[in-house]
Structure formats: C-alpha cells, structure tokens
N, C-alpha and C. Protein backbone atom coordinates (compact mmCIF):
# COMPACT_ATOMS: atom_id res chain seq x y z
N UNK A 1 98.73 87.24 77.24
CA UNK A 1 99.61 86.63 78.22
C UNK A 1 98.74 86.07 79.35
N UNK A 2 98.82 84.52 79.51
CA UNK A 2 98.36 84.14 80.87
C UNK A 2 98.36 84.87 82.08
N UNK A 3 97.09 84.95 83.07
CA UNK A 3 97.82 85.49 84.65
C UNK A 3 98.97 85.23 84.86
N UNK A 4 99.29 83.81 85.24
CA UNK A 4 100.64 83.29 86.21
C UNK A 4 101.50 83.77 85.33
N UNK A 5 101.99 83.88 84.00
CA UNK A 5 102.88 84.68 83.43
C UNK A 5 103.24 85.83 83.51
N UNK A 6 101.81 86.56 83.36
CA UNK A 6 101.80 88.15 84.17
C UNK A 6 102.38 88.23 85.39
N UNK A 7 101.87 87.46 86.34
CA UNK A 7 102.21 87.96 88.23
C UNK A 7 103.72 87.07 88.00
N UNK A 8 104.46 86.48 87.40
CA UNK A 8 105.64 86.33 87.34
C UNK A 8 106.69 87.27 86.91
N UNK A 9 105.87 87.83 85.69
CA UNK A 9 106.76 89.30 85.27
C UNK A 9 106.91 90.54 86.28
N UNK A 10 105.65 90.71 86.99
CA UNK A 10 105.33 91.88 87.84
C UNK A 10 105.93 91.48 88.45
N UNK A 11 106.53 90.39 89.55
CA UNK A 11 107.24 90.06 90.78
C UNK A 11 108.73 90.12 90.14
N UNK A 12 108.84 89.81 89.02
CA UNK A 12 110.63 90.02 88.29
C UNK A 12 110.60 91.18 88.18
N UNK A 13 110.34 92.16 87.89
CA UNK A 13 110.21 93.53 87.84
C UNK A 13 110.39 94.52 89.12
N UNK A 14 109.22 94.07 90.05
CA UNK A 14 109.15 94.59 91.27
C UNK A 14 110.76 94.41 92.21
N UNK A 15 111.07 93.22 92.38
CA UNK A 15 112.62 92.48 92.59
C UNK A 15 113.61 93.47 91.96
N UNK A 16 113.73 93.42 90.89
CA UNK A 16 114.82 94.23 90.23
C UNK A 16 114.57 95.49 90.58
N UNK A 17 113.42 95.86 90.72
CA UNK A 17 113.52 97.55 91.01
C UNK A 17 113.75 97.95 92.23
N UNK A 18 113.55 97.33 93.33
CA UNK A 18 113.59 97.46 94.76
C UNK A 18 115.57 96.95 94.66
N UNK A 19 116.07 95.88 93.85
CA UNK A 19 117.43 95.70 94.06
C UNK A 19 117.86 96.80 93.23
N UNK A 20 117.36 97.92 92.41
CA UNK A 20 118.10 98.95 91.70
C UNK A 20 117.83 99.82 92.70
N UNK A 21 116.46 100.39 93.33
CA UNK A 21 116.57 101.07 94.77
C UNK A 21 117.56 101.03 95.33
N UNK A 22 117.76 99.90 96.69
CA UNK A 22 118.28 99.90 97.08
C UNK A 22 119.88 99.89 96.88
N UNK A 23 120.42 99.25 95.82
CA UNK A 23 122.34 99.82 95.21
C UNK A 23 122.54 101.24 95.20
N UNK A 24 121.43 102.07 94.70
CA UNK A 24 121.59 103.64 94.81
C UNK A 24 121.42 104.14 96.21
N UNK A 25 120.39 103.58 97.10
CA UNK A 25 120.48 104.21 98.41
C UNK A 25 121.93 103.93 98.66
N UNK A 26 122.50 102.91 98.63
CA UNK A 26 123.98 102.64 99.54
C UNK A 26 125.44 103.46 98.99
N UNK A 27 124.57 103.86 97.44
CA UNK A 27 125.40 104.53 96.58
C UNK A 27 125.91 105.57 96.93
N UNK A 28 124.48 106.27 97.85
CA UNK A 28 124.23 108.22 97.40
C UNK A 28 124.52 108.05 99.59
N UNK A 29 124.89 107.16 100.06
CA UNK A 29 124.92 106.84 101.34
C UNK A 29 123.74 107.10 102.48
N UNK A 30 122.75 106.84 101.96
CA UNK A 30 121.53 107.27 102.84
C UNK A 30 120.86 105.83 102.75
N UNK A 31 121.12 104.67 102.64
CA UNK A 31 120.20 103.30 103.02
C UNK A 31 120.13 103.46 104.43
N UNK A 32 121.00 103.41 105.21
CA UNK A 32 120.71 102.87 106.90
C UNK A 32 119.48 104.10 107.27
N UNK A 33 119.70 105.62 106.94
CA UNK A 33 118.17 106.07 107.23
C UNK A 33 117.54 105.72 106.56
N UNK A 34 116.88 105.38 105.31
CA UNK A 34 115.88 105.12 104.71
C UNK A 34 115.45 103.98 105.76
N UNK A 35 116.15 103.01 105.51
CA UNK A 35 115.62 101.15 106.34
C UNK A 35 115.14 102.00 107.62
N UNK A 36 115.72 102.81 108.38
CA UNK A 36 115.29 102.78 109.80
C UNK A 36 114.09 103.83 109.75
N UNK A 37 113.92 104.55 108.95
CA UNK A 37 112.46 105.27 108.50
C UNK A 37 111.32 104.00 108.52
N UNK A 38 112.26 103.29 107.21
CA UNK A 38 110.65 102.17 106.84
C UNK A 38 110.18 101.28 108.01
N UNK A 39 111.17 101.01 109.17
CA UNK A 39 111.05 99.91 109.87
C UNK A 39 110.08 100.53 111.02
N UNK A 40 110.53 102.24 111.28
CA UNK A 40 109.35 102.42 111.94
C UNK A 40 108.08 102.48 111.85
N UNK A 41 107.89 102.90 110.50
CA UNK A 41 106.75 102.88 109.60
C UNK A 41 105.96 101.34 109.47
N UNK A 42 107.34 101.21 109.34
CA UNK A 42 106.31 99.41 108.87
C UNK A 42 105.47 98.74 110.52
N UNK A 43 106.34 99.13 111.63
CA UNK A 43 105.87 98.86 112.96
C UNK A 43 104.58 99.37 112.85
N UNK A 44 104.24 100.82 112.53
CA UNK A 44 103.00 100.98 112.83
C UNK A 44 102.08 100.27 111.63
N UNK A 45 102.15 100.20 110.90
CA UNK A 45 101.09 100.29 109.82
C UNK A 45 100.76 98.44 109.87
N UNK A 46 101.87 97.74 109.97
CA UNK A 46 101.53 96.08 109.90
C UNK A 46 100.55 95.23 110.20
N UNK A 47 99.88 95.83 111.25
CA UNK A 47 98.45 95.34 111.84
C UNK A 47 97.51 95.61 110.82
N UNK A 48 97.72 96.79 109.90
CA UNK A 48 96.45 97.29 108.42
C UNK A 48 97.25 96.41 107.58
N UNK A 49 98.44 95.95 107.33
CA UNK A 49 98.90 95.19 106.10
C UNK A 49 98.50 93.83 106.45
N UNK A 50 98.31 92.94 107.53
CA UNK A 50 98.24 92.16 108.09
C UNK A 50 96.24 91.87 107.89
N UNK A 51 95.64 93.10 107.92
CA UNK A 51 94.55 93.22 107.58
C UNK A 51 93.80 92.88 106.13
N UNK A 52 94.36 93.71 105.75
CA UNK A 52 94.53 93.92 103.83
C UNK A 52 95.05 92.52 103.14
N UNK A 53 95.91 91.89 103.86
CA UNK A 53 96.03 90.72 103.57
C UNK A 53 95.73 89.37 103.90
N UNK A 54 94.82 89.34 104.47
CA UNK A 54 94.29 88.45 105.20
C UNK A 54 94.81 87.49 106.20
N UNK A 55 95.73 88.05 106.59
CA UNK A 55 96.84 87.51 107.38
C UNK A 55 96.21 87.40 108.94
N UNK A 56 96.17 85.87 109.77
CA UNK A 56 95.63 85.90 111.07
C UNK A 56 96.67 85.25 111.88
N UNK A 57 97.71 85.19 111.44
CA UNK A 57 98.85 84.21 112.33
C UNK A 57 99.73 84.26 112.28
N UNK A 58 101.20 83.55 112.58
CA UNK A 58 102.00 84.13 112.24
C UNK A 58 102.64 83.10 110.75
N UNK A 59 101.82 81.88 110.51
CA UNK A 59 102.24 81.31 109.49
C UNK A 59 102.20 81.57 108.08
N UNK A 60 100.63 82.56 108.41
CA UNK A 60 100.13 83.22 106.89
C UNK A 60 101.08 84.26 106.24
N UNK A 61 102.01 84.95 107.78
CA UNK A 61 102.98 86.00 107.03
C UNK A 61 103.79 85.79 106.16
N UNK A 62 104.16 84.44 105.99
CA UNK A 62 105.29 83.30 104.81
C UNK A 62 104.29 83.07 104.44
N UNK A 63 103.58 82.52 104.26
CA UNK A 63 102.44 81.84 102.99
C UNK A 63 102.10 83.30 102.02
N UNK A 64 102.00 84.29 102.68
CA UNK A 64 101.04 85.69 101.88
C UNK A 64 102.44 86.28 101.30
N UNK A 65 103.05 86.37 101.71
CA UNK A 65 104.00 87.07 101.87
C UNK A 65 105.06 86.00 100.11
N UNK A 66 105.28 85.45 100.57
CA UNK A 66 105.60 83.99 99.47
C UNK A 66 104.94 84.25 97.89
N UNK A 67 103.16 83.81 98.07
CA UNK A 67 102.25 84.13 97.13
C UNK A 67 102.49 85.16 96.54
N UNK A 68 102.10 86.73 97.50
CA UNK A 68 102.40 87.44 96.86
C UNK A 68 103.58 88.15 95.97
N UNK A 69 105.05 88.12 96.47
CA UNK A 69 106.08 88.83 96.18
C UNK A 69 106.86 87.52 95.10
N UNK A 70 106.17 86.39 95.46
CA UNK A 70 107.23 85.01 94.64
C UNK A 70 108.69 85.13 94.53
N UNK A 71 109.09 85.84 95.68
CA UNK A 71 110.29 86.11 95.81
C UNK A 71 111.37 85.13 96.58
N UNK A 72 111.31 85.11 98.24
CA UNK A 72 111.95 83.86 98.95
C UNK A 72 111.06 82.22 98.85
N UNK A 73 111.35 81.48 99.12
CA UNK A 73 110.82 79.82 99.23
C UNK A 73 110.35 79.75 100.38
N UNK A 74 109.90 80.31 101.55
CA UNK A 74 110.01 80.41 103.05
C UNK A 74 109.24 79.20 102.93
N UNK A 75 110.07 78.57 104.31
CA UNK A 75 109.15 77.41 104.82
C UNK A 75 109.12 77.42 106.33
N UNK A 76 107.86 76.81 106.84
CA UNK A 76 107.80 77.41 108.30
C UNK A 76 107.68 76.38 108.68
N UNK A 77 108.23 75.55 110.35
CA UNK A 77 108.10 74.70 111.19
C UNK A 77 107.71 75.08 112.60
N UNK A 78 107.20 74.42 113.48
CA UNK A 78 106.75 74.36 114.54
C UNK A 78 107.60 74.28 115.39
N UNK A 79 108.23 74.87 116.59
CA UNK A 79 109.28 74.44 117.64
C UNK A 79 109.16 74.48 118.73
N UNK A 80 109.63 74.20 119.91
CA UNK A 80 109.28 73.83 121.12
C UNK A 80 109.04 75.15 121.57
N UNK A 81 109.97 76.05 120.99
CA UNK A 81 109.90 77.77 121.60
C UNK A 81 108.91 78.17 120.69
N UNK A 82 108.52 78.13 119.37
CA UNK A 82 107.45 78.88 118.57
C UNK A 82 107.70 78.34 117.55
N UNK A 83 108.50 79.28 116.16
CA UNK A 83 108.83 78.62 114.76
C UNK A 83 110.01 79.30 114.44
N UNK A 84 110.25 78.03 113.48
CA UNK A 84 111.37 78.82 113.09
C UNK A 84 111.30 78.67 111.20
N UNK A 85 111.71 79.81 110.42
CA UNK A 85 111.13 79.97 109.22
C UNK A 85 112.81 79.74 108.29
N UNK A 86 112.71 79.52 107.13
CA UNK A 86 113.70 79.20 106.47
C UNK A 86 113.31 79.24 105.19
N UNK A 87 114.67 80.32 104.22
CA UNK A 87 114.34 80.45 102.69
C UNK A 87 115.59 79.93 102.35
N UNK A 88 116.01 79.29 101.25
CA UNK A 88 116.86 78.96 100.78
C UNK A 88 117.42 79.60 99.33
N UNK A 89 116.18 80.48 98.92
CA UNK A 89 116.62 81.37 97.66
C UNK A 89 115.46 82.27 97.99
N UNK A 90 116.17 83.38 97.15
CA UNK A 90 115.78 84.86 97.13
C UNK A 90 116.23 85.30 96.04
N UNK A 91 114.91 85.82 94.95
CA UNK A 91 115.41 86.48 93.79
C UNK A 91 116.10 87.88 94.68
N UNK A 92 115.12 88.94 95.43
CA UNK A 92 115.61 89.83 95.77
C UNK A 92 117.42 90.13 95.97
N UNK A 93 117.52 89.02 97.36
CA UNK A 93 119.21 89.15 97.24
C UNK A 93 119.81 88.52 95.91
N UNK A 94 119.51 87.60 95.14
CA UNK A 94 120.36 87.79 94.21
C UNK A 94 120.60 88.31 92.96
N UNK A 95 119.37 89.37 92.85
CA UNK A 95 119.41 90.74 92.35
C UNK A 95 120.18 92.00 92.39
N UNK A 96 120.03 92.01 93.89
CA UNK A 96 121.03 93.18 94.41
C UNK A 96 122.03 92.86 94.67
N UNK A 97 122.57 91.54 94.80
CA UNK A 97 123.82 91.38 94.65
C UNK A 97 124.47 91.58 92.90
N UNK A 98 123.82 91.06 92.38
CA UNK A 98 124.24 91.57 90.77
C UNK A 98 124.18 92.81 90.40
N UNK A 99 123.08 93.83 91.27
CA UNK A 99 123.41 95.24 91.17
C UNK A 99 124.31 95.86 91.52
N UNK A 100 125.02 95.56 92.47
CA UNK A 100 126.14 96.31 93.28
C UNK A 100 126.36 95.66 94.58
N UNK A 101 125.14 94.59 95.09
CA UNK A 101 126.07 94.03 96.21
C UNK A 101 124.80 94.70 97.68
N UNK A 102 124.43 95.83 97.72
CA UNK A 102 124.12 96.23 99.07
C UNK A 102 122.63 95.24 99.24
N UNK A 103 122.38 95.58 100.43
CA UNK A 103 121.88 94.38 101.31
C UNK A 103 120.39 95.35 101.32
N UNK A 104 119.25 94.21 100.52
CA UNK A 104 117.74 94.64 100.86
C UNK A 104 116.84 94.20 101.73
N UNK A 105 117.52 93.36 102.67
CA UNK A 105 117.00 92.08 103.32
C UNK A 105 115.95 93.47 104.89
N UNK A 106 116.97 93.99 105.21
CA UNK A 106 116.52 94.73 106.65
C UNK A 106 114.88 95.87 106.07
N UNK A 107 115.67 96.64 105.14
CA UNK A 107 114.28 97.54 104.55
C UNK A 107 113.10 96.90 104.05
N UNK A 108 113.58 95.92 103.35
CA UNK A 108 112.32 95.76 102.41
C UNK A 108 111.55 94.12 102.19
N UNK A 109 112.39 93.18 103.81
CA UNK A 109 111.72 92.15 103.61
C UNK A 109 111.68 91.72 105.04
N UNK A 110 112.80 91.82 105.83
CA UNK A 110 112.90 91.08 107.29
C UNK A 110 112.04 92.11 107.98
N UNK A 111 112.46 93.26 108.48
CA UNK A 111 111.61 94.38 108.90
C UNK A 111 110.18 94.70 108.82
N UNK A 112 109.71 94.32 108.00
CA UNK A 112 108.58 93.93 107.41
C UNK A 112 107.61 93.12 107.82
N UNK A 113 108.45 91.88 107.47
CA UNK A 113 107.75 90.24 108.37
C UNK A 113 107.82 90.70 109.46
N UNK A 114 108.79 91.10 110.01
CA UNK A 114 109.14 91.10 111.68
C UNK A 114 107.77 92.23 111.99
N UNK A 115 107.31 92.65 111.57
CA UNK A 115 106.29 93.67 112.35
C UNK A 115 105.23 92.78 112.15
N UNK A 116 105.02 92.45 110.92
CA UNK A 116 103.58 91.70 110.41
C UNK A 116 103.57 90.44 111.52
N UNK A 117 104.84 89.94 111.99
CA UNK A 117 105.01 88.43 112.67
C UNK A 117 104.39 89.05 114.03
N UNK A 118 105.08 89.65 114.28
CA UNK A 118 104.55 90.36 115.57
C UNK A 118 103.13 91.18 115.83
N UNK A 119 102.51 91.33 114.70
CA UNK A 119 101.46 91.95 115.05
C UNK A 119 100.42 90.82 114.86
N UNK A 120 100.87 90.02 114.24
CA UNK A 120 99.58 88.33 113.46
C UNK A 120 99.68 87.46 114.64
N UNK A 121 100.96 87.82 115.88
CA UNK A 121 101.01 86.96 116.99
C UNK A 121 101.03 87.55 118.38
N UNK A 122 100.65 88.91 118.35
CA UNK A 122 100.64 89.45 119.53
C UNK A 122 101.71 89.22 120.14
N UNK A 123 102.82 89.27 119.71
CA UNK A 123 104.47 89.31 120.53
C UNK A 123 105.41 90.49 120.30
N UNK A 124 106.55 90.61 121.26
CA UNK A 124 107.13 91.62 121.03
C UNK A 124 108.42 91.35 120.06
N UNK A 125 108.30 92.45 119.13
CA UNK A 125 109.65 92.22 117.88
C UNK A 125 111.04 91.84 118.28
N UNK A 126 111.34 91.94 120.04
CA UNK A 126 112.48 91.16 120.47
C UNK A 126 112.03 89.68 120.44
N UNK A 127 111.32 89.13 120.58
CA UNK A 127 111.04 87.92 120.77
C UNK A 127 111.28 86.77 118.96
N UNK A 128 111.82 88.10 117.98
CA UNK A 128 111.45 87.05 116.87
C UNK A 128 113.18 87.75 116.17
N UNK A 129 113.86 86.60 115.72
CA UNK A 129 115.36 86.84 115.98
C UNK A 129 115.64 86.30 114.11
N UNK A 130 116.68 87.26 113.75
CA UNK A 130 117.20 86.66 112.18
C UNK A 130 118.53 86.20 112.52
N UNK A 131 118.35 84.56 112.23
CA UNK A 131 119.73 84.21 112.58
C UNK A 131 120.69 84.12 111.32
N UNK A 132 120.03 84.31 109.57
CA UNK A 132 121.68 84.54 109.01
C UNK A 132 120.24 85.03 108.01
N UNK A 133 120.89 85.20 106.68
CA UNK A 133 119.94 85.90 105.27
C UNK A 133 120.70 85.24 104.42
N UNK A 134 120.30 85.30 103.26
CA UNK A 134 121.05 84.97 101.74
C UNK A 134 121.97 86.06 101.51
N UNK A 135 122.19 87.12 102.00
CA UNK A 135 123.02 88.02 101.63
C UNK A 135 124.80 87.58 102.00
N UNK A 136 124.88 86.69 103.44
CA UNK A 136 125.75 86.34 103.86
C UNK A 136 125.80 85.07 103.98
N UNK A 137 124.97 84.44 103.84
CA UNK A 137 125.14 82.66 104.09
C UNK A 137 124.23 82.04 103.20
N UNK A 138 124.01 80.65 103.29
CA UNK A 138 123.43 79.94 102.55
C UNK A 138 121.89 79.87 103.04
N UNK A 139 121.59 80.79 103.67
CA UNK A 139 119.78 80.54 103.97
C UNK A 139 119.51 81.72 104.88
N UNK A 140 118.10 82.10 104.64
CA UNK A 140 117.74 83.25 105.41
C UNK A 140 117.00 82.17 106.22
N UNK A 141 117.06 82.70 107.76
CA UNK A 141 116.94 82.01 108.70
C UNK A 141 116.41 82.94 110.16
N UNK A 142 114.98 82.61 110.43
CA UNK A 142 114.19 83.46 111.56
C UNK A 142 113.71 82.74 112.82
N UNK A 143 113.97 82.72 113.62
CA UNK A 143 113.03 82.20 114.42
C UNK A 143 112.75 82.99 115.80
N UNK A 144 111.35 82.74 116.06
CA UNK A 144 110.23 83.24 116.59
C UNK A 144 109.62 82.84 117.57
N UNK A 145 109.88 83.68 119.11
CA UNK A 145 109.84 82.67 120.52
C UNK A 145 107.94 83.31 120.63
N UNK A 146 106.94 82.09 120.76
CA UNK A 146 105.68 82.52 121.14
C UNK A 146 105.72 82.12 122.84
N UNK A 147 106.56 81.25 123.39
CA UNK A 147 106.32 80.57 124.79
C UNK A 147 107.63 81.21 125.37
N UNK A 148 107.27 81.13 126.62
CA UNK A 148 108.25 81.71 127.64
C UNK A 148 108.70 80.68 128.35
C-alpha cells in the first residue's frame, strides 16, 4: 500500500474512533467532564505540541493541524483584527453525527487549536472566538483578535 493511502486510512480510522469515543462519553453522561479535563490539559501542554510540531505561528496551527489529522479543509485569512479561519467539511463531525449525533468539536479539535493558537501567538484564549462549527451550521468558523 502506498504512503498517502496509508496516512488516509490512519486519519479514517483515527476520525471514526474519536467519533465512537466521543457518542459513548455522551452516552455513559460524562463528555462535558472529560472535554473540560482535556481543555485544561491541552492549555498546558500546547506550547510542547506546538513544539513537536513545528508550529511557529498562528497559521501553521491550520496548515499542521490540516496535514496531519486530514480531517477539516481549514482555510486561514488575514483581518484587520488578526484572522479569521474557516472549514467547510469535517470528516470528524460527520462521523459523529452518524454515530449518535454528540458533538467532538470542543474536546478534541477547537480546544485544542485554541491553546496551540494561543500559545504559536502569544495571546490570551479570550481573544480567539468560535463563531459556529459543522455540528450546527454550515461551516466551522474562528476568528482570532492579535491587535487591540
């Protein structure tokens, strides 16, 4: 089997298992602690993931982030306040929506960026805002104030 065939299977795999995760957390009613465990976790550790991945900005967090998981389409623009980022598909959500529906977006992808965004830009995690996801609308949608 080719690489790119391989890292396509591993990212279909990885997707489905994180959307079979998460339907059972919401199942057995313990997702909202789990997410708020990982999100603290992920706060600290993002500056070493951000490391590990060669991540120096806040654009590389969608580019690495993209590459690696081949999961959302993120595309990033430049704005008068900072950026603002935009996916228009997500295997993840529409995985877990075929699993049962509960929402992986906060644990295991926004929460995430949002630390890595904030730690690749030296800003504070209020400063970088999710204005809708694929779970509820037609686009996951972030944007990210660097100027005051």
């Amino acid at each position: 089997m080719q690489i790119e065939k391989r890292l396509a299977v591993l990212q279909n795999t990885y997707a489905a298992s994180v959307a079979e995760t998460v339907n059972a957390y919401e199942k057995t009613g313990v997702l909202d602690a789990v997410v708020a465990q990982k999100k603290e976790r992920q706060e600290k550790t993002a500056p070493f993931m951000n490391q590990q991945l060669g991540i120096r900005c806040i654009e590389d967090v969608f580019g690495a982030l993209t590459e690696i998981y081949g999961c959302a389409d993120w595309t990033v623009e430049k704005t008068t306040e900072g950026y603002a980022a935009t996916a228009t598909s997500c295997k993840l959500c529409a995985l877990s929506k075929k699993a049962g529906g509960a929402n992986p977006c906060g644990g295991w992808c926004l929460n995430p960026m949002i630390a890595m965004i904030a730690a690749a830009g030296n800003i504070d995690t209020g400063s970088i805002a999710v204005e809708s996801t694929l779970m509820d609308g037609d686009c996951c949608r972030i944007s990210i104030k660097t100027q005051k």
